[in-house]
Protein backbone atom coordinates (compact mmCIF):
# COMPACT_ATOMS: atom_id res chain seq x y z
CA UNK A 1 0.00 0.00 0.00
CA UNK A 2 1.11 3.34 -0.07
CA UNK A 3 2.26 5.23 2.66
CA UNK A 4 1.57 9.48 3.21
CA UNK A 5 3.38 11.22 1.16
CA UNK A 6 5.51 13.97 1.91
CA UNK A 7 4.11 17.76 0.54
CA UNK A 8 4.91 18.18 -2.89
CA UNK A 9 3.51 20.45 -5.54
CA UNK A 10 3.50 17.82 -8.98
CA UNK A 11 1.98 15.02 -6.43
CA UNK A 12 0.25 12.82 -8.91
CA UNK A 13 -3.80 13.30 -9.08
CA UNK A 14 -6.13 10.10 -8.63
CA UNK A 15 -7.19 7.02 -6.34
CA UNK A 16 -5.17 5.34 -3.90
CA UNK A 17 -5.13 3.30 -0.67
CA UNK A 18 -2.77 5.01 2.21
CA UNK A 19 -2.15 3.00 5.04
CA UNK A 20 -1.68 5.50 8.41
CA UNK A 21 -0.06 4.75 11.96
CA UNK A 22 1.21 6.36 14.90
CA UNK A 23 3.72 8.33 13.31
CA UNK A 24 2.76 12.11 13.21
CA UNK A 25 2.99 13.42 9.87
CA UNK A 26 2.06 17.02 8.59
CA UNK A 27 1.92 18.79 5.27
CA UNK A 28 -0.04 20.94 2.87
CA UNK A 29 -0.97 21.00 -0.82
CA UNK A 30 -2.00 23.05 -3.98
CA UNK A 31 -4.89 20.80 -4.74
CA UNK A 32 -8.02 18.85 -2.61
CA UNK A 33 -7.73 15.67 -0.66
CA UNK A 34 -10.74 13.77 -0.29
CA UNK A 35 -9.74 10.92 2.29
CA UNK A 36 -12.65 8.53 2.87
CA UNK A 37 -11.78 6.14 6.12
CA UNK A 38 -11.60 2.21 5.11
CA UNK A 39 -10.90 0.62 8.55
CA UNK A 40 -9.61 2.06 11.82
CA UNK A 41 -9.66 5.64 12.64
CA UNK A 42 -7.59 8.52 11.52
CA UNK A 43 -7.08 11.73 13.25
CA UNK A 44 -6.52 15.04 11.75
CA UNK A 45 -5.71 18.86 12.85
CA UNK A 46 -6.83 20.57 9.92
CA UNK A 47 -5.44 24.47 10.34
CA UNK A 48 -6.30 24.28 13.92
CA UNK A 49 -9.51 22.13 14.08
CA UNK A 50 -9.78 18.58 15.15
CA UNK A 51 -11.16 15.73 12.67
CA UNK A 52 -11.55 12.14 12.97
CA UNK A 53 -12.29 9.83 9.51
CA UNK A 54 -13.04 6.41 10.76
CA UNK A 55 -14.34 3.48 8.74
CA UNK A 56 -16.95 4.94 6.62
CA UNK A 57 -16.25 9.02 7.21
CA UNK A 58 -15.04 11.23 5.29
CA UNK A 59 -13.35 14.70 4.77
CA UNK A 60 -11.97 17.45 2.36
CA UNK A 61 -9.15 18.94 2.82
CA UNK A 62 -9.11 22.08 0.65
CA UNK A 63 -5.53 23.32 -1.55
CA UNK A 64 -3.52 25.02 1.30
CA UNK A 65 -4.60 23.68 4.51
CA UNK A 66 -1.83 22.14 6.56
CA UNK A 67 -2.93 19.24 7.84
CA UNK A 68 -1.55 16.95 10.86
CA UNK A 69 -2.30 13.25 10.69
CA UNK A 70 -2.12 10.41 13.02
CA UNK A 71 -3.65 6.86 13.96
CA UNK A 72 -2.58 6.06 17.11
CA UNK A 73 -3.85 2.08 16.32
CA UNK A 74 -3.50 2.24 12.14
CA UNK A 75 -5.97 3.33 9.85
CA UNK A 76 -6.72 2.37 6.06
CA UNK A 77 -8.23 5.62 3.94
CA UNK A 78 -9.16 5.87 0.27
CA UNK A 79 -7.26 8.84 -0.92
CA UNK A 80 -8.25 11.28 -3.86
CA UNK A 81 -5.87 13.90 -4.80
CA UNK A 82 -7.55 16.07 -7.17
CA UNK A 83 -7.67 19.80 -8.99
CA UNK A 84 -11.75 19.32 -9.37
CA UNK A 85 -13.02 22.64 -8.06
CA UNK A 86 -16.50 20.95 -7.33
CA UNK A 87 -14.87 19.67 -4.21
CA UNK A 88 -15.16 22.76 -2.28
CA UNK A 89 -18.95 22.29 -2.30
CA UNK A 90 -17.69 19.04 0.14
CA UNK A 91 -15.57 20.80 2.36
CA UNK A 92 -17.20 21.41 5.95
CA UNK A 93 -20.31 19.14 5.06
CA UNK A 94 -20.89 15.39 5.24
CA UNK A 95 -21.54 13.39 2.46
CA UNK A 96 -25.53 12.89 0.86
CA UNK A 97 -25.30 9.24 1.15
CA UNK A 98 -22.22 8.09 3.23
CA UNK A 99 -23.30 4.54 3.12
CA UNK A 100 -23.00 5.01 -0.72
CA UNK A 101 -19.63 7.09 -0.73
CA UNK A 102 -17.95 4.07 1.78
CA UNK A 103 -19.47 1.05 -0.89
CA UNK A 104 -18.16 3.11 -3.61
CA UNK A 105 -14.56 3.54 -1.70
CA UNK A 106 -14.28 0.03 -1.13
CA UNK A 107 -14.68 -1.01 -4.36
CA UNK A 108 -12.40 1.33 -5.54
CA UNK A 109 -9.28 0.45 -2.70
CA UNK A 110 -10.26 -3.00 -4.37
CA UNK A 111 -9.46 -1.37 -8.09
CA UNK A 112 -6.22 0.39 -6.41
CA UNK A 113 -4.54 -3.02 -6.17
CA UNK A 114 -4.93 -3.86 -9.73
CA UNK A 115 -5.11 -0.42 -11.40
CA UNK A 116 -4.12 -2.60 -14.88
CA UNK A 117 -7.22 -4.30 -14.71
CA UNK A 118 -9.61 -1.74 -13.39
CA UNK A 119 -8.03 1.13 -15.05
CA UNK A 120 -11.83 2.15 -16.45
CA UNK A 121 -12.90 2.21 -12.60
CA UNK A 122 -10.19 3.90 -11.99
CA UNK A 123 -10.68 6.56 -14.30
CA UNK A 124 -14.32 7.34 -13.70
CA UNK A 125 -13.43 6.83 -9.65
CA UNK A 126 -13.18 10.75 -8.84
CA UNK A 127 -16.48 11.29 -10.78
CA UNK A 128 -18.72 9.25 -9.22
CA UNK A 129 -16.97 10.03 -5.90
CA UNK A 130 -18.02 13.45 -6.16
CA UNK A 131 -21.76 12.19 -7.66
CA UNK A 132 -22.08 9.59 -4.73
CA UNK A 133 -21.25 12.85 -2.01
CA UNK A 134 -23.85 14.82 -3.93
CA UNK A 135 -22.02 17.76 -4.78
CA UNK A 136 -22.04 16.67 -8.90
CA UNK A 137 -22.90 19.70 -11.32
CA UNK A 138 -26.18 19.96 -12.05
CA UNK A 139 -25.92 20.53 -15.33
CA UNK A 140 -25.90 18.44 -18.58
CA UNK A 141 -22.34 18.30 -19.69
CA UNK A 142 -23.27 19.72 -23.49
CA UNK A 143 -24.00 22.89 -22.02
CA UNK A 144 -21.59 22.84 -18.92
CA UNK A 145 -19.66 26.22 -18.96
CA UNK A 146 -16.07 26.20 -19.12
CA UNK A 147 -13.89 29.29 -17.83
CA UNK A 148 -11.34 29.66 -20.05
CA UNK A 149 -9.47 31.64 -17.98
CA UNK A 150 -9.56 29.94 -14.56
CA UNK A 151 -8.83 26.62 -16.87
CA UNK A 152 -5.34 29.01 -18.51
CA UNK A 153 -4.96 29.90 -14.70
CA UNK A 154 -5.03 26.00 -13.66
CA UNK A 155 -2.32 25.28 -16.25
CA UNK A 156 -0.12 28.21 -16.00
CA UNK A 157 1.91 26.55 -13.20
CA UNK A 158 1.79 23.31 -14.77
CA UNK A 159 4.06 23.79 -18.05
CA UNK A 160 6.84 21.32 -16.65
CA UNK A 161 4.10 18.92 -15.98
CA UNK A 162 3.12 16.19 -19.18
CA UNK A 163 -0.13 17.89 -19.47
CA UNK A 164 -2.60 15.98 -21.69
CA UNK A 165 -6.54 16.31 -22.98
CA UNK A 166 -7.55 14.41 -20.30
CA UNK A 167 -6.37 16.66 -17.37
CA UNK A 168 -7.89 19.47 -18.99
CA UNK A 169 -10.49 17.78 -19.30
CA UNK A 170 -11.12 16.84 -15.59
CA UNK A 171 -10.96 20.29 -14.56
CA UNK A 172 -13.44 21.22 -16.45
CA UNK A 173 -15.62 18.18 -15.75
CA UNK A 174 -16.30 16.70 -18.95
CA UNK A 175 -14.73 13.05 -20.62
CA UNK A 176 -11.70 13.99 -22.53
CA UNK A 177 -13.59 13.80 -26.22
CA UNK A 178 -16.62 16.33 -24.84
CA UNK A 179 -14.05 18.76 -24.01
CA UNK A 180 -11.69 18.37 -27.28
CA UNK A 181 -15.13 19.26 -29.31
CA UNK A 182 -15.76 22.30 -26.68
CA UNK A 183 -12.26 23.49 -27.38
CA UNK A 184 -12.72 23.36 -31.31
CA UNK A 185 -16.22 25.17 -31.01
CA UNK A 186 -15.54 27.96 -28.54
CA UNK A 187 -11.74 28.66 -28.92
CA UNK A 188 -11.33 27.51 -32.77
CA UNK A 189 -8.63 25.57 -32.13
CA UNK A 190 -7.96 21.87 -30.65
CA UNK A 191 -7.16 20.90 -27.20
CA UNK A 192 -3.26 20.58 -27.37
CA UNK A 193 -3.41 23.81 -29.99
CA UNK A 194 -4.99 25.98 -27.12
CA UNK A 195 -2.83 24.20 -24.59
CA UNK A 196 0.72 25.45 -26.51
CA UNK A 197 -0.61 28.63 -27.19
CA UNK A 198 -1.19 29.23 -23.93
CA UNK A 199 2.39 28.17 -22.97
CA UNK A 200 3.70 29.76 -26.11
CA UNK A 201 2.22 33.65 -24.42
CA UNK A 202 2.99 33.05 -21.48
CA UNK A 203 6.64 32.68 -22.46
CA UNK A 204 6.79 35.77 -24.57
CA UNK A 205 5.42 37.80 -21.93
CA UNK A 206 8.59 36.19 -19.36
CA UNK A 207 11.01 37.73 -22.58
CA UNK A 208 9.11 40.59 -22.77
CA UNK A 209 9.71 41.23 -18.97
CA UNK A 210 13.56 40.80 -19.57
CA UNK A 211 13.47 37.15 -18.09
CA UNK A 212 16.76 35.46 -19.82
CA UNK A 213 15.64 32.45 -22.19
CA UNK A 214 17.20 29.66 -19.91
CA UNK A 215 15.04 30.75 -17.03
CA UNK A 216 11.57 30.92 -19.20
CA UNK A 217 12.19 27.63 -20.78
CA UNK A 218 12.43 26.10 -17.40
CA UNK A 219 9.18 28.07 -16.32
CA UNK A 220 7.49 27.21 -19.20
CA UNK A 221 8.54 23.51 -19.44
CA UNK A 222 10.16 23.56 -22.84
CA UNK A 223 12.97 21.10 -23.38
CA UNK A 224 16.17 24.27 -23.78
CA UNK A 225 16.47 27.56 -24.60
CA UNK A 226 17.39 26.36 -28.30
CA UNK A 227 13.53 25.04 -28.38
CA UNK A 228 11.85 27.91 -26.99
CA UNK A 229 13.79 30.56 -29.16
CA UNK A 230 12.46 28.33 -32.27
CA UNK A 231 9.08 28.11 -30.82
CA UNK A 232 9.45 32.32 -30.67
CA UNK A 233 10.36 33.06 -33.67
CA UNK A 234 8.13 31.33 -35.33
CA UNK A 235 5.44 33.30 -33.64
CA UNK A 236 7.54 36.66 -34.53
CA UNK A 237 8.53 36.94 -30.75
CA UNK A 238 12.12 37.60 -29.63
């Protein structure tokens, strides 16, 4: 299983089973943590305030929030690490269903042994997570509205991550293929298009600024300087 990890900002996003003991632990994050207790109990000090997630609890823990952590006789918690804003509609209120939300985690720690095999279960997971706590949008996913701009903002300081379709995708809520047709309707342009013009601005405003071109090819996650120069003058930059 795996253990807690230690605070990092390119922690990967998804499922997975943590196992928890006596050892205090502590750390904070840029994204939500939805921890939904398996077996034992867990106790938290989240900025302050005392939690507890025992065997079919649950809690948020929102992007920033320094969190302490211990089980003081082990615990077992389905962890979700995830960038889906619906999740602070969770935060500071118990699930609709619980009995649903701890089925739905136990099947899922089941997946999280053989994520080869259930990688479909695994995919949908954080969806119907967030459905099964009742905090799901509303609205039909054809005419779901996607910010642009807090979805540029999301990715901004993500350029040296492998974005892809689908994590764009999961921001905004919608299966990878929805959100590749939204792209070409509203911005004119496919997914991975908008995604490198996005990167592609952002760098020119960093040389525009008088940031040197080794220093905005390592913000902006191009491979060397020699790349990003090509990529620049290609769109009349300098």
């Amino acid at each position: 299983m795996q253990t807690p990890a230690p605070p990092s900002s390119q922690a990967p996003y998804g499922v997975s089973v943590r196992d928890y003991g006596p050892s205090r632990g502590s750390h904070a994050h840029d994204h939500f943590q939805v921890l939904i207790g398996l077996a034992g109990v867990l106790e938290l000090e989240v900025e302050g305030l005392g939690a507890r997630v025992g065997a079919g609890e649950a809690h948020v823990v929102t992007p920033g929030d320094r969190h302490d952590f211990e089980s003081r006789s082990g615990s077992r918690c389905l962890i979700l690490d995830t960038a889906q804003p619906h999740w602070a509609r969770c935060a500071g209120r118990p699930p609709a269903d619980a009995s649903r939300l701890h089925a739905l985690a136990k099947y899922l720690a089941q997946c999280a042994q053989h994520p080869q095999a259930s990688a479909l279960a695994l995919q949908h997971g954080p969806a119907l997570l967030l459905e099964a706590w009742g905090a799901a949008p509303a609205v039909h996913a054809r005419s779901r509205h996607i910010d642009w701009n807090a979805l540029a903002a999301w990715a901004r300081p993500r350029w040296h991550q492998p974005l892809a379709v689908a994590d764009l995708a999961s921001v905004a809520c919608l299966s990878p293929s929805q959100f590749a047709q939204r792209c070409r309707d509203e911005q004119g342009m496919g997914a991975m298009h908008w995604l490198r013009a996005l990167r592609l601005a952002h760098a020119r405003e960093l040389r525009l600024a008088g940031v040197g071109v080794a220093e905005t090819a390592r913000r902006t996650g191009y491979r060397s300087p020699s790349a990003l120069t090509a990529a620049l003058r290609r769109l009349g930059g300098r």
